[in-house]
PDB file of N, CA and C in Angstrom:
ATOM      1  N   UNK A   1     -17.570  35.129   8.203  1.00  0.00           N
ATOM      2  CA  UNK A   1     -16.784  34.105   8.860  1.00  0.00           C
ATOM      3  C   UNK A   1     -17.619  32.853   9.116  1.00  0.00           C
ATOM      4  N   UNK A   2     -19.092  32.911   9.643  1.00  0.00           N
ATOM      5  CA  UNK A   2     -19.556  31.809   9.822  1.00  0.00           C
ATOM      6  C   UNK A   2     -20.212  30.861   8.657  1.00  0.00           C
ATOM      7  N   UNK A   3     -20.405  31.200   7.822  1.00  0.00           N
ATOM      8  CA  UNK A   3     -20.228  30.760   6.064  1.00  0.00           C
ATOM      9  C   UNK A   3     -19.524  30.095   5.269  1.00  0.00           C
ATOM     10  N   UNK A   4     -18.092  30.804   5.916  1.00  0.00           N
ATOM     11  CA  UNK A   4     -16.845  29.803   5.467  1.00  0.00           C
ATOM     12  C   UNK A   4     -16.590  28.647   6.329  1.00  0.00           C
ATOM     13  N   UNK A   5     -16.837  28.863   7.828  1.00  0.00           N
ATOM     14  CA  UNK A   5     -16.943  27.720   8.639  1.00  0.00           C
ATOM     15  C   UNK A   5     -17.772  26.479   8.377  1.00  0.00           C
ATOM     16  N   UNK A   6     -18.987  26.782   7.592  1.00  0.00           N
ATOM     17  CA  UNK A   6     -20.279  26.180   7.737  1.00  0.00           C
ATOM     18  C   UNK A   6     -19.297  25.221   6.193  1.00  0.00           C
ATOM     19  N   UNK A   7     -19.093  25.737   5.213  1.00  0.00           N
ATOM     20  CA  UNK A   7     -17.806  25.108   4.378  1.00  0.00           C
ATOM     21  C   UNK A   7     -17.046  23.960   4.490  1.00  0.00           C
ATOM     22  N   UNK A   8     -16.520  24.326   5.452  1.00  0.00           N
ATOM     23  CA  UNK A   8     -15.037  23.843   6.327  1.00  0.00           C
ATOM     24  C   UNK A   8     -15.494  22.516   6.872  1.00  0.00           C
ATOM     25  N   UNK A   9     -16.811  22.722   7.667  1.00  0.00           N
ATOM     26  CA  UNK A   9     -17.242  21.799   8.313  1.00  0.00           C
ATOM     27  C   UNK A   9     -17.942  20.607   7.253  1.00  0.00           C
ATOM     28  N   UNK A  10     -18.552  21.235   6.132  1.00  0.00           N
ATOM     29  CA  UNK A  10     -19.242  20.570   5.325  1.00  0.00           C
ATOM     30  C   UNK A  10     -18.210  19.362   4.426  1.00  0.00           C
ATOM     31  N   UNK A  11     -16.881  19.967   4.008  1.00  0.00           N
ATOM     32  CA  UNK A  11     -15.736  19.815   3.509  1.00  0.00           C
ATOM     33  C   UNK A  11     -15.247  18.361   4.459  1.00  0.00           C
ATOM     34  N   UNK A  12     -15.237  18.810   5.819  1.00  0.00           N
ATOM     35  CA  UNK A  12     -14.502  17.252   6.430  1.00  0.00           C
ATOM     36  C   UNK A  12     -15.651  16.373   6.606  1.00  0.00           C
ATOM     37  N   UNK A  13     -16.910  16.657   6.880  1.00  0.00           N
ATOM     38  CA  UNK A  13     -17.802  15.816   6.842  1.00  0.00           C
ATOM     39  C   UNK A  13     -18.261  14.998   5.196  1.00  0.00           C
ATOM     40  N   UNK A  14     -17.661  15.543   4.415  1.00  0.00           N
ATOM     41  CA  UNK A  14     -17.733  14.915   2.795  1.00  0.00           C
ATOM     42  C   UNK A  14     -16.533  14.028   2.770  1.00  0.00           C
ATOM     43  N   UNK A  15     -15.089  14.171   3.197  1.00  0.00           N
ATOM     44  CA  UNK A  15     -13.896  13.905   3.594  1.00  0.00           C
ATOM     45  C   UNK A  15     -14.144  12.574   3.943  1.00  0.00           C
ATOM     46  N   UNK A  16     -15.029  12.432   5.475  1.00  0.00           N
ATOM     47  CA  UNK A  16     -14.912  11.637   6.829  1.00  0.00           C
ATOM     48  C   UNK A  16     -15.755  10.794   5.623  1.00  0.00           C
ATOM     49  N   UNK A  17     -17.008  10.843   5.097  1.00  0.00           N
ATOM     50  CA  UNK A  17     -17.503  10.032   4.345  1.00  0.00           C
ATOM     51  C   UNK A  17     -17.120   9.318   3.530  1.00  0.00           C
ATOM     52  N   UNK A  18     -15.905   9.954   2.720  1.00  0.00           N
ATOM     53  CA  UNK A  18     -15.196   9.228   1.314  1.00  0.00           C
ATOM     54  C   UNK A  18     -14.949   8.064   2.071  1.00  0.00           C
ATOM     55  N   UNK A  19     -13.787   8.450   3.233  1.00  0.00           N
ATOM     56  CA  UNK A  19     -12.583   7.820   4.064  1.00  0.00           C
ATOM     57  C   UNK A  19     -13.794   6.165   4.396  1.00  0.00           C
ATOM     58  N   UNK A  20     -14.485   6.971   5.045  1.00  0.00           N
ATOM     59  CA  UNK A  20     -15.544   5.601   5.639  1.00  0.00           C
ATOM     60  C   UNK A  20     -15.876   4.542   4.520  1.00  0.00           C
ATOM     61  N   UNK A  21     -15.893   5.281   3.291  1.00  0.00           N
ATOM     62  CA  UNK A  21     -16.573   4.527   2.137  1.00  0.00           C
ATOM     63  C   UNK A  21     -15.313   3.379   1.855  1.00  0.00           C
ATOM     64  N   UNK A  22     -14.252   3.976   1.547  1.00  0.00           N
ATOM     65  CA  UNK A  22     -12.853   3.573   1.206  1.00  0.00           C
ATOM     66  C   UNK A  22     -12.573   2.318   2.242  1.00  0.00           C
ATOM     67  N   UNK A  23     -12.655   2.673   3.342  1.00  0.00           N
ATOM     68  CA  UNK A  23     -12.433   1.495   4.429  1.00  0.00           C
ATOM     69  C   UNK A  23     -13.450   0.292   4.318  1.00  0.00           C
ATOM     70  N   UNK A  24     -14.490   0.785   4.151  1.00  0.00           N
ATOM     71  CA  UNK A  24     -15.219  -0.638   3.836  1.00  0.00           C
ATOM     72  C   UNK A  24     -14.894  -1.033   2.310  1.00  0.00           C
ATOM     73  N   UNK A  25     -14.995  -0.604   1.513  1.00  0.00           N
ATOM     74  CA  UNK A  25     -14.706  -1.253   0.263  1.00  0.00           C
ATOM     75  C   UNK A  25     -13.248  -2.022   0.458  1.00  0.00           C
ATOM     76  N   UNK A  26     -12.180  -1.461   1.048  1.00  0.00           N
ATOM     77  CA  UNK A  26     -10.975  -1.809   1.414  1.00  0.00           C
ATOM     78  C   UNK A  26     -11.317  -3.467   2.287  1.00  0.00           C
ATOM     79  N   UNK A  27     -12.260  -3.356   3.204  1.00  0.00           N
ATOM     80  CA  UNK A  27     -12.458  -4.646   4.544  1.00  0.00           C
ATOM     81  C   UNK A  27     -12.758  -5.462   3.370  1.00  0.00           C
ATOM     82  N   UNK A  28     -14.214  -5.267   2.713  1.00  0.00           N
ATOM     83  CA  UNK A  28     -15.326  -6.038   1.806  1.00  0.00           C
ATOM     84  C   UNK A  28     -14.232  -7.121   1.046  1.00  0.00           C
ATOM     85  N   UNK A  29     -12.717  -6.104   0.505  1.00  0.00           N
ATOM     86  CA  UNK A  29     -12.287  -6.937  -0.909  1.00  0.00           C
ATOM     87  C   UNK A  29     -11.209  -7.733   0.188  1.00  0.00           C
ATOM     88  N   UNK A  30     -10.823  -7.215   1.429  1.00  0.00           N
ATOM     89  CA  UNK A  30      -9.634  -8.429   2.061  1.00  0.00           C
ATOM     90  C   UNK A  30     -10.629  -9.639   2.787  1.00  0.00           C
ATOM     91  N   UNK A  31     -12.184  -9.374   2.934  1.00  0.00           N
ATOM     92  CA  UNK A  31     -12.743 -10.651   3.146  1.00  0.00           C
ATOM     93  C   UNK A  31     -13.206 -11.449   1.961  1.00  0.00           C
ATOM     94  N   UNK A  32     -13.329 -10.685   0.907  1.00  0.00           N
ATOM     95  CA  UNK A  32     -13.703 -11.687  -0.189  1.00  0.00           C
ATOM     96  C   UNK A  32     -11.920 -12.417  -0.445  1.00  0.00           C
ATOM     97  N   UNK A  33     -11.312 -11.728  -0.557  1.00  0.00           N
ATOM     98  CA  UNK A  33      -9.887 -12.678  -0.488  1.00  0.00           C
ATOM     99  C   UNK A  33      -9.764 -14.083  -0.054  1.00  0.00           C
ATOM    100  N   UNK A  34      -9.685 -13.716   1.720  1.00  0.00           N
ATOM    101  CA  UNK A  34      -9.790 -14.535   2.712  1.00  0.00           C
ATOM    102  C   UNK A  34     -10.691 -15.525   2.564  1.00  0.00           C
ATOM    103  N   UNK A  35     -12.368 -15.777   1.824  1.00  0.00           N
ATOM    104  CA  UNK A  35     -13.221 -16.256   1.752  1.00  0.00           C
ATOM    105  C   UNK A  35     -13.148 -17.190   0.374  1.00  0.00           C
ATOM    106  N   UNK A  36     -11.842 -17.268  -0.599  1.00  0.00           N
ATOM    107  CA  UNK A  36     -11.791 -17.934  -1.432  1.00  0.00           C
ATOM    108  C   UNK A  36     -10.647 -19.054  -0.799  1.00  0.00           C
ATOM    109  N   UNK A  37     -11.557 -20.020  -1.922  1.00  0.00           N
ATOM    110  CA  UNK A  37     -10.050 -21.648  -1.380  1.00  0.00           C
ATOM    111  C   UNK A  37      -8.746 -20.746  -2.089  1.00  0.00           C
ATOM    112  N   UNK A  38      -7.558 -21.588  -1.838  1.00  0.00           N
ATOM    113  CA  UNK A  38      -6.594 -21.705  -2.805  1.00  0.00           C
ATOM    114  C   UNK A  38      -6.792 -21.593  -4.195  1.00  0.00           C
ATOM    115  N   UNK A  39      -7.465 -22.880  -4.322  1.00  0.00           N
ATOM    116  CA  UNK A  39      -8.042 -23.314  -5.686  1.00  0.00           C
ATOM    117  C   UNK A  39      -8.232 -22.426  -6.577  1.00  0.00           C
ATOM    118  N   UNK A  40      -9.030 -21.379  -5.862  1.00  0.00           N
ATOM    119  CA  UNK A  40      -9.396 -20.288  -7.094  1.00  0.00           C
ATOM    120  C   UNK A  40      -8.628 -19.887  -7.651  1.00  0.00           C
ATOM    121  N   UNK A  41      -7.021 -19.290  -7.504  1.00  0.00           N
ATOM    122  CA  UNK A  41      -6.348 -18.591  -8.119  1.00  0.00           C
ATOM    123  C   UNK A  41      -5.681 -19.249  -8.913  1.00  0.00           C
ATOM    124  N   UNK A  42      -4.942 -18.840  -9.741  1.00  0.00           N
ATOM    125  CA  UNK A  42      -4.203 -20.073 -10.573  1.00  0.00           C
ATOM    126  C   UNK A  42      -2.503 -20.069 -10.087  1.00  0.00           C
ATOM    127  N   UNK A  43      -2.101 -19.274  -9.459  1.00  0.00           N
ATOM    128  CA  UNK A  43      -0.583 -19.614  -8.947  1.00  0.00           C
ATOM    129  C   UNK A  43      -0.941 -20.024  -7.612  1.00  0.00           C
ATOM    130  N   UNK A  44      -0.027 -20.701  -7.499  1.00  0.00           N
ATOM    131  CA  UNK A  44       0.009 -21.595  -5.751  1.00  0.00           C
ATOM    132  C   UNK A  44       0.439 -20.562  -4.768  1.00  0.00           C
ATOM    133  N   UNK A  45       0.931 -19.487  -4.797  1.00  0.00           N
ATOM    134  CA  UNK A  45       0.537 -18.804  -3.677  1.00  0.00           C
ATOM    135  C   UNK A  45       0.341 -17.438  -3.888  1.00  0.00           C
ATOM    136  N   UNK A  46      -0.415 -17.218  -5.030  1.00  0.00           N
ATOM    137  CA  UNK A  46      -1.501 -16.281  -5.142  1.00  0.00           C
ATOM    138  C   UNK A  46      -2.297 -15.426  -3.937  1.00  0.00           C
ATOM    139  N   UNK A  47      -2.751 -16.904  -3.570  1.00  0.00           N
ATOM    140  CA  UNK A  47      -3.509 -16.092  -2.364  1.00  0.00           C
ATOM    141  C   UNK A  47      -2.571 -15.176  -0.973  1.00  0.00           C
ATOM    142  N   UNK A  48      -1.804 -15.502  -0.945  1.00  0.00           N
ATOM    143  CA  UNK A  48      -0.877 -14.812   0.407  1.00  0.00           C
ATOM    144  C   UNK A  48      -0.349 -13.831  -0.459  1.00  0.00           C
ATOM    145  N   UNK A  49       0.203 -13.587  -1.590  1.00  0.00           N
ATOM    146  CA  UNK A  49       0.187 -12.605  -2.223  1.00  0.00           C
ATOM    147  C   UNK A  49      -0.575 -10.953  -2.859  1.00  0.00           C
ATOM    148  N   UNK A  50      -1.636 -12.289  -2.749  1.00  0.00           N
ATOM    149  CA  UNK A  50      -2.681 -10.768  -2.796  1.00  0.00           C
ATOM    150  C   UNK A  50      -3.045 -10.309  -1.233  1.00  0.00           C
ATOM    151  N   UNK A  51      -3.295 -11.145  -0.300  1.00  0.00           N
ATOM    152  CA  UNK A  51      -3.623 -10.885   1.175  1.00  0.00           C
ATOM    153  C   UNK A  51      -1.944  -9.140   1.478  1.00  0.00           C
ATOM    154  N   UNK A  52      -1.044  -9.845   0.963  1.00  0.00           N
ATOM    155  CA  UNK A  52       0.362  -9.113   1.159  1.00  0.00           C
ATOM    156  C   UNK A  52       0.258  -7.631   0.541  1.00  0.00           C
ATOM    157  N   UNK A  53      -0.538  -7.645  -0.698  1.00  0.00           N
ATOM    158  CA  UNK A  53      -0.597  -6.557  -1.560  1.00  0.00           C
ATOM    159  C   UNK A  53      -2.176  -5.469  -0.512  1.00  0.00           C
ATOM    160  N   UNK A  54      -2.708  -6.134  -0.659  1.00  0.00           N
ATOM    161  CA  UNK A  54      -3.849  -5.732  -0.073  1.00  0.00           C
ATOM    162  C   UNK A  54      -3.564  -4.729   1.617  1.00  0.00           C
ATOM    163  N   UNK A  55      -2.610  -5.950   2.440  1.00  0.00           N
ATOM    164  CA  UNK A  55      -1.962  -5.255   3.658  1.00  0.00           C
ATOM    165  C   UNK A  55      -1.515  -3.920   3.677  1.00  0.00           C
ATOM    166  N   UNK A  56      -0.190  -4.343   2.525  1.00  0.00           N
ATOM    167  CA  UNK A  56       0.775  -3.272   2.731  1.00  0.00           C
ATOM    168  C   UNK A  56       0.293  -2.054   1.825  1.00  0.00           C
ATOM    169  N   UNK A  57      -0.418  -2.304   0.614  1.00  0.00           N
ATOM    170  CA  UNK A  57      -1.027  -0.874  -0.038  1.00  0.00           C
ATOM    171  C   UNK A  57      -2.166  -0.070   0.081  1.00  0.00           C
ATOM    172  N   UNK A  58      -2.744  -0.918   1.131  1.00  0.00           N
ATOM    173  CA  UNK A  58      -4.258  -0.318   1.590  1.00  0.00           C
ATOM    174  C   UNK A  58      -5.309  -0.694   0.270  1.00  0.00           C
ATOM    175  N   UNK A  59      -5.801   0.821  -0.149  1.00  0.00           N
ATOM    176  CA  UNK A  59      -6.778   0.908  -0.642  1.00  0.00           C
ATOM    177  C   UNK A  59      -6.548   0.753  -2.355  1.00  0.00           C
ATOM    178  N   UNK A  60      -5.093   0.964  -2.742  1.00  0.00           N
ATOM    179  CA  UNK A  60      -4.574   0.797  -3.880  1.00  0.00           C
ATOM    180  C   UNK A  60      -4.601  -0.597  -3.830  1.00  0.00           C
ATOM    181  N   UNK A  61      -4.161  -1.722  -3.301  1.00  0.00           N
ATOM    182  CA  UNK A  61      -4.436  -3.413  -3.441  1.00  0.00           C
ATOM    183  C   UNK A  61      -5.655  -3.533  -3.795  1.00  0.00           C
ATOM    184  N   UNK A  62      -6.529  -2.915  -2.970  1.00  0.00           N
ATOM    185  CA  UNK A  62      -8.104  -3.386  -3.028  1.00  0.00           C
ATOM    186  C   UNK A  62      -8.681  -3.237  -4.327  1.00  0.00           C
ATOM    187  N   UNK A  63      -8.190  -2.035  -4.999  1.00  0.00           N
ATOM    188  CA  UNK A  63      -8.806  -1.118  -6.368  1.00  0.00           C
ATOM    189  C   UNK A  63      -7.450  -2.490  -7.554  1.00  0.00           C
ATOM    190  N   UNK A  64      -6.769  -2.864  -6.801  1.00  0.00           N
ATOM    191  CA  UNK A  64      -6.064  -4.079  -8.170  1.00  0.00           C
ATOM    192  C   UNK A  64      -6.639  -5.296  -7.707  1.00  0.00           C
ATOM    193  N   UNK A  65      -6.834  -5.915  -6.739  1.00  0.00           N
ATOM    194  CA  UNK A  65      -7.474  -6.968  -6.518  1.00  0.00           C
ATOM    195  C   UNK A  65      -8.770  -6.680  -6.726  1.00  0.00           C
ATOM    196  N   UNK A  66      -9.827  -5.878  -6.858  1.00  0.00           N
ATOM    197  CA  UNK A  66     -10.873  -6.036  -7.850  1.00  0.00           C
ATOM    198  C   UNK A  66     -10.409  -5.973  -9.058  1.00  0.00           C
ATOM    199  N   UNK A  67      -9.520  -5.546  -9.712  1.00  0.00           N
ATOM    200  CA  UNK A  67      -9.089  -5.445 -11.046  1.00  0.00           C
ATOM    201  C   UNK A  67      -9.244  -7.055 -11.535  1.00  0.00           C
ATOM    202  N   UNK A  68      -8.170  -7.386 -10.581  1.00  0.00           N
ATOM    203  CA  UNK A  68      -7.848  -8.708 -10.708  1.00  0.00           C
ATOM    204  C   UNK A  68      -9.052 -10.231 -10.830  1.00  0.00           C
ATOM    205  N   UNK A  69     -10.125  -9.638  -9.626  1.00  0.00           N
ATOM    206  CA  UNK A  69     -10.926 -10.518  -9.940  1.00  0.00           C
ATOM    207  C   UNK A  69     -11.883 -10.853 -10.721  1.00  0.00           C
ATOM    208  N   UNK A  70     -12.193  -9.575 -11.377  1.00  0.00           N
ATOM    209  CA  UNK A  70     -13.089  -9.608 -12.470  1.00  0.00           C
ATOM    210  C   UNK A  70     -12.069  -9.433 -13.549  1.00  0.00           C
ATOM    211  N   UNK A  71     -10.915  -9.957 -13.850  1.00  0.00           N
ATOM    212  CA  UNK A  71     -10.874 -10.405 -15.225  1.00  0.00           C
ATOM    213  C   UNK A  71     -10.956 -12.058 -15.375  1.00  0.00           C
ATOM    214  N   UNK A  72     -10.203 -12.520 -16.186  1.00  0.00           N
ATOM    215  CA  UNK A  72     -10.240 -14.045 -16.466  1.00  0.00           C
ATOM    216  C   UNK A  72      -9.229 -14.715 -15.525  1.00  0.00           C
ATOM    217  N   UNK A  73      -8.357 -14.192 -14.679  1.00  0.00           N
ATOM    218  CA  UNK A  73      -7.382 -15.242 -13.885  1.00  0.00           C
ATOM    219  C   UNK A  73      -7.791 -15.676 -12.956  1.00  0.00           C
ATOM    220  N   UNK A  74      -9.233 -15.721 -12.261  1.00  0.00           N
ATOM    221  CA  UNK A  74     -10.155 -16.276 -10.842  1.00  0.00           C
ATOM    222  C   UNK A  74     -11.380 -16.929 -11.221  1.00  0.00           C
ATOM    223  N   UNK A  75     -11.690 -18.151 -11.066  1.00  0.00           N
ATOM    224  CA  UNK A  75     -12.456 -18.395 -10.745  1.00  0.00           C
ATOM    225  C   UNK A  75     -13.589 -17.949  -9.648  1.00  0.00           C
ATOM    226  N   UNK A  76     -14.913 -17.686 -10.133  1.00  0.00           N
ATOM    227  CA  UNK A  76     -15.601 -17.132  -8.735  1.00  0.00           C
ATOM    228  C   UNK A  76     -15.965 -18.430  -8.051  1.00  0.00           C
ATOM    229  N   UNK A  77     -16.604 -18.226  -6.765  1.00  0.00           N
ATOM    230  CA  UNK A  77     -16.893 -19.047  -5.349  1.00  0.00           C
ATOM    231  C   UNK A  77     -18.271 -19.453  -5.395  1.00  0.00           C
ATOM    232  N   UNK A  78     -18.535 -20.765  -5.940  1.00  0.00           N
ATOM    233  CA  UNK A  78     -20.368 -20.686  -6.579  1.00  0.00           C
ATOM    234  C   UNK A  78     -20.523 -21.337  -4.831  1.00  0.00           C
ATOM    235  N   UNK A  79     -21.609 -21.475  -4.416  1.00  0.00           N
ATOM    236  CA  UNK A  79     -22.410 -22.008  -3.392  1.00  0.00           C
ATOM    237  C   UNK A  79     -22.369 -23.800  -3.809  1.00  0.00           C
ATOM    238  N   UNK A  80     -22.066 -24.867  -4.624  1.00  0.00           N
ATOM    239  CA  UNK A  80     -21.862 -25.655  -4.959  1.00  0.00           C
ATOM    240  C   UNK A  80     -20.388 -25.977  -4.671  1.00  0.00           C
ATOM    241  N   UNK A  81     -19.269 -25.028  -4.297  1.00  0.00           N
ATOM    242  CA  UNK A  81     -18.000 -25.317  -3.967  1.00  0.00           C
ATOM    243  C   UNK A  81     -17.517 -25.432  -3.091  1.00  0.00           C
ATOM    244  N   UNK A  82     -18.569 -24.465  -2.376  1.00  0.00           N
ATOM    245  CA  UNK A  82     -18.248 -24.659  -0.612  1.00  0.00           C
ATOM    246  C   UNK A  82     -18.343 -25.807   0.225  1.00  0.00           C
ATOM    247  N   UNK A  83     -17.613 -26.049   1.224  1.00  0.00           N
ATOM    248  CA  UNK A  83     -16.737 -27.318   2.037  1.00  0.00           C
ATOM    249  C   UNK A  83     -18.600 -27.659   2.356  1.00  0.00           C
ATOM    250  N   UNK A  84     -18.978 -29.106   2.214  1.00  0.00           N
ATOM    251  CA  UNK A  84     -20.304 -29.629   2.551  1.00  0.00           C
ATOM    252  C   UNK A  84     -20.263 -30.697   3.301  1.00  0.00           C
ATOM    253  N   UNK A  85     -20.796 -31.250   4.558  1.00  0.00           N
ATOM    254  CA  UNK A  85     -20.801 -32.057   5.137  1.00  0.00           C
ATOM    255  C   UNK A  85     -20.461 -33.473   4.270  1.00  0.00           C
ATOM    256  N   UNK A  86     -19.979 -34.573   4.428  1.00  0.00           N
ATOM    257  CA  UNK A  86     -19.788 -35.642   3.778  1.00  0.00           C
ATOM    258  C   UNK A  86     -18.980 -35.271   1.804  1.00  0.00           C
ATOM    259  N   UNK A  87     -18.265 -34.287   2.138  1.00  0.00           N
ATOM    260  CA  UNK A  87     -17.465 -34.336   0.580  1.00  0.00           C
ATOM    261  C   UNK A  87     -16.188 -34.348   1.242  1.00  0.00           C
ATOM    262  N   UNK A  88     -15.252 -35.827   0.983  1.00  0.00           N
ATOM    263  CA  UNK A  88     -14.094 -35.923   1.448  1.00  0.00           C
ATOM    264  C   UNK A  88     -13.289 -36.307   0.376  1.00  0.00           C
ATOM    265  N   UNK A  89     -13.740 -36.995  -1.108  1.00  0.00           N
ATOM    266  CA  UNK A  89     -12.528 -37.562  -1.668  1.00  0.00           C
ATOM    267  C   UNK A  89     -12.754 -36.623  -2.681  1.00  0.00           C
ATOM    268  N   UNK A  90     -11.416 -36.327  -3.072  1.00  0.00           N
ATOM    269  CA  UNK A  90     -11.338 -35.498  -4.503  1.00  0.00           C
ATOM    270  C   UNK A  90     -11.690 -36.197  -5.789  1.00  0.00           C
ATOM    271  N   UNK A  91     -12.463 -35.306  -6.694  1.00  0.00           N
ATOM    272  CA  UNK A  91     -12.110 -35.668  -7.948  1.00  0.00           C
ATOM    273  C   UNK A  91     -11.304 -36.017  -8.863  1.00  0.00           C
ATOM    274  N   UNK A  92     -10.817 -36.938  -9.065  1.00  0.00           N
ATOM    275  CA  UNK A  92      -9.961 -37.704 -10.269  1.00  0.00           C
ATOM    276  C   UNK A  92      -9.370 -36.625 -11.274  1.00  0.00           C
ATOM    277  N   UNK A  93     -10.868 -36.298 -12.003  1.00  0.00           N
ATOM    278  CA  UNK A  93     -10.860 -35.370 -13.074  1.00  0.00           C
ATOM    279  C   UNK A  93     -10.365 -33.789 -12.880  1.00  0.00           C
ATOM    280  N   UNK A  94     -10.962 -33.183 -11.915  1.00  0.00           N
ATOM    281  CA  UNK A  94     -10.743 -31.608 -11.258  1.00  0.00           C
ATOM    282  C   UNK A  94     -10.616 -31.294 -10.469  1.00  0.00           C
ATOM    283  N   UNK A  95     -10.519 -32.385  -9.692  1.00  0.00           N
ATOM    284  CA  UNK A  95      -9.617 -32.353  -8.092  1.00  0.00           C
ATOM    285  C   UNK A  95     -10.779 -31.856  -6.902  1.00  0.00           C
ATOM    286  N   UNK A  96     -11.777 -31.653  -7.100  1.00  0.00           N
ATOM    287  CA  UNK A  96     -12.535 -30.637  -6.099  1.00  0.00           C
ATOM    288  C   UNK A  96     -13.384 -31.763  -5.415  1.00  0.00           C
ATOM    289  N   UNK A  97     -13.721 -31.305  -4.238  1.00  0.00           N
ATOM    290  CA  UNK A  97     -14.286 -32.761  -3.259  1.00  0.00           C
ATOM    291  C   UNK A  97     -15.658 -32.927  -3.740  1.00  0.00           C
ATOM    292  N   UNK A  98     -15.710 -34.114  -3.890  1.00  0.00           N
ATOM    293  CA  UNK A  98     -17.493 -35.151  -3.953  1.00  0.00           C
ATOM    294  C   UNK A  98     -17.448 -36.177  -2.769  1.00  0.00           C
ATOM    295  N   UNK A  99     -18.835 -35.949  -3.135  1.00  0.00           N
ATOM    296  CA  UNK A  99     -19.073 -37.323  -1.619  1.00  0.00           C
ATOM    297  C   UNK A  99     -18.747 -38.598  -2.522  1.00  0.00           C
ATOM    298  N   UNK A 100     -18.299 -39.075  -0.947  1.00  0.00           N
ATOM    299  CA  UNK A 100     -17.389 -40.564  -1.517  1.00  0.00           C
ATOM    300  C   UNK A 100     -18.389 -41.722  -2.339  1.00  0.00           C
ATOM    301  N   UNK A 101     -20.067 -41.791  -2.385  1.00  0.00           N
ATOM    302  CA  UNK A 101     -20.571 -42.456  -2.895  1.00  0.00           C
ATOM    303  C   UNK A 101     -21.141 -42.152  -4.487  1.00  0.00           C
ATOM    304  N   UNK A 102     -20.745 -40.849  -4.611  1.00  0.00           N
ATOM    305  CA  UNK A 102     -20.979 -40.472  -6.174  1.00  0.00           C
ATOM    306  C   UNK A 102     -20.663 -41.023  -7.085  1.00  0.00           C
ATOM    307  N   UNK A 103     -21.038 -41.147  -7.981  1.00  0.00           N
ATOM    308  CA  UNK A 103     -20.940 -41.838  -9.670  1.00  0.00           C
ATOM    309  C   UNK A 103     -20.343 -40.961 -10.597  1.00  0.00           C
ATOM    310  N   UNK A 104     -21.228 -39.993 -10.291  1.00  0.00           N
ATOM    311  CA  UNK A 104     -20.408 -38.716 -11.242  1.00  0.00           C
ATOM    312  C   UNK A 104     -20.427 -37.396 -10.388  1.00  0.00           C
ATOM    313  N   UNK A 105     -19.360 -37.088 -11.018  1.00  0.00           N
ATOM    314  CA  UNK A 105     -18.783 -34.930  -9.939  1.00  0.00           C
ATOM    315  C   UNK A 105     -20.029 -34.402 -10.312  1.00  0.00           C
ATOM    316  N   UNK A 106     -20.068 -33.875  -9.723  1.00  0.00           N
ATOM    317  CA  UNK A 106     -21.176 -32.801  -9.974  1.00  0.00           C
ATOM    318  C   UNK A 106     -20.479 -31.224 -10.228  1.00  0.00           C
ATOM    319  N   UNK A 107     -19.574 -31.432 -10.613  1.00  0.00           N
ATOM    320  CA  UNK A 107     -18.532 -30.076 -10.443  1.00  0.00           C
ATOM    321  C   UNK A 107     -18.391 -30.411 -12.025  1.00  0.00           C
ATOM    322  N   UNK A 108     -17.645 -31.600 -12.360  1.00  0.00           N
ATOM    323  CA  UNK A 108     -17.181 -31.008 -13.895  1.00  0.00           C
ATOM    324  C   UNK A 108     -18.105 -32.546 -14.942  1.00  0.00           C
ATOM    325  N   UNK A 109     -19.078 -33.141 -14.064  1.00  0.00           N
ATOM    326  CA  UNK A 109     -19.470 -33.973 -15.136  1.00  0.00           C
ATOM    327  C   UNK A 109     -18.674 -35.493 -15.352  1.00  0.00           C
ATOM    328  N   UNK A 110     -17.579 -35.391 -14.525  1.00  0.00           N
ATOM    329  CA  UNK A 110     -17.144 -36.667 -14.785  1.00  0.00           C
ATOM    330  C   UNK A 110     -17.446 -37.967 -14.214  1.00  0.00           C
ATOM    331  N   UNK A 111     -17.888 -39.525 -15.278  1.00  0.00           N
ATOM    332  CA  UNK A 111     -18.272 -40.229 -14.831  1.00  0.00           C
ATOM    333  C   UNK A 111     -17.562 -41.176 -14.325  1.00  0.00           C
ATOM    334  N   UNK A 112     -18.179 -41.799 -13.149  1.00  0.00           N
ATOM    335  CA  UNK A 112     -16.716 -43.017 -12.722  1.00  0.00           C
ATOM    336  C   UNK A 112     -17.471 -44.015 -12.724  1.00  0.00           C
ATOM    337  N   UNK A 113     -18.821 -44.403 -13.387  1.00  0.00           N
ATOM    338  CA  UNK A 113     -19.279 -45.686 -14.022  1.00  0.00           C
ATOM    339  C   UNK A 113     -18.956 -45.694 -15.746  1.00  0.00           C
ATOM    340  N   UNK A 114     -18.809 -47.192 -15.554  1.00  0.00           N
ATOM    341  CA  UNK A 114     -18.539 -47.661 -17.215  1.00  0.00           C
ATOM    342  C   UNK A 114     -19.518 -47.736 -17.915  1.00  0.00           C
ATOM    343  N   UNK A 115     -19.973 -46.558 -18.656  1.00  0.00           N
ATOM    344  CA  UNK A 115     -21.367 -46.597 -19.195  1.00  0.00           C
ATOM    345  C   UNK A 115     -21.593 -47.351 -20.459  1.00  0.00           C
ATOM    346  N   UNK A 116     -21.127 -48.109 -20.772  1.00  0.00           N
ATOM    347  CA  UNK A 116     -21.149 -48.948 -21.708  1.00  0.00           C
ATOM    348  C   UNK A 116     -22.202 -50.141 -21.904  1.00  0.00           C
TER     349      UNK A 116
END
C-alpha cells in the first residue's frame, strides 16, 4: 500500500508541474500579445482578437498564437520600434514614428532630402 501511495503522490506532483508549466507559457504568450503595437499584425483588429482567443481558450489560444507568430503574418518587436522619447511624426513612407528633425527613417530608409 505504501508504494502505490508513494506513486499517487509522485503522479500529482508530475501533474501540479505540467499545470504550472502550462500557466506560464499560457501568461508569457498573453504578455507578448499585449506587448505588441497594433501595427504588428496585419488586420486592424487582430490584436483584440487574438487577446479574445487567448481568454476564452486558455492554453489552446496560446499553442495557436505561437503558431501564429512564428509564421509570416507578424512582424516581430525589434528594440528600434519601441515608443522613444522625441519620435512624434510618422513616416510618410511606413508610417512608423521618427523624430521630427530626421532626414531619413531609420525604419525603412526613406529619404526626405532631395539628393540630387
Amino acid at each position: 500500500m505504501g508504494e502505490k501511495m508513494i506513486h499517487i503522490v509522485f503522479l500529482f506532483a508530475v501533474a501540479f508541474l505540467v499545470l504550472i508549466f502550462l500557466f506560464i507559457f499560457w501568461i508569457r504568450q498573453f504578455f507578448d500579445l499585449m506587448a505588441r503595437s497594433d501595427s504588428t499584425f496585419p488586420g486592424k483588429h487582430d490584436k483584440l482578437i487574438w487577446a479574445a482567443v487567448i481568454l476564452l481558450t486558455g492554453i489552446f489560444g496560446a499553442f495557436l498564437y505561437l503558431i501564429f507568430k512564428t509564421q509570416e503574418g507578424m512582424i516581430e518587436i525589434t528594440d528600434s520600434e519601441k515608443p522613444q522619447i522625441g519620435y512624434s511624426e510618422p513616416c510618410l513612407e511606413c508610417g512608423k514614428n521618427i523624430p521630427p528633425d530626421a532626414t531619413k527613417c531609420p525604419f525603412c530608409g526613406w529619404s526626405y532630402t532631395d539628393d540630387k
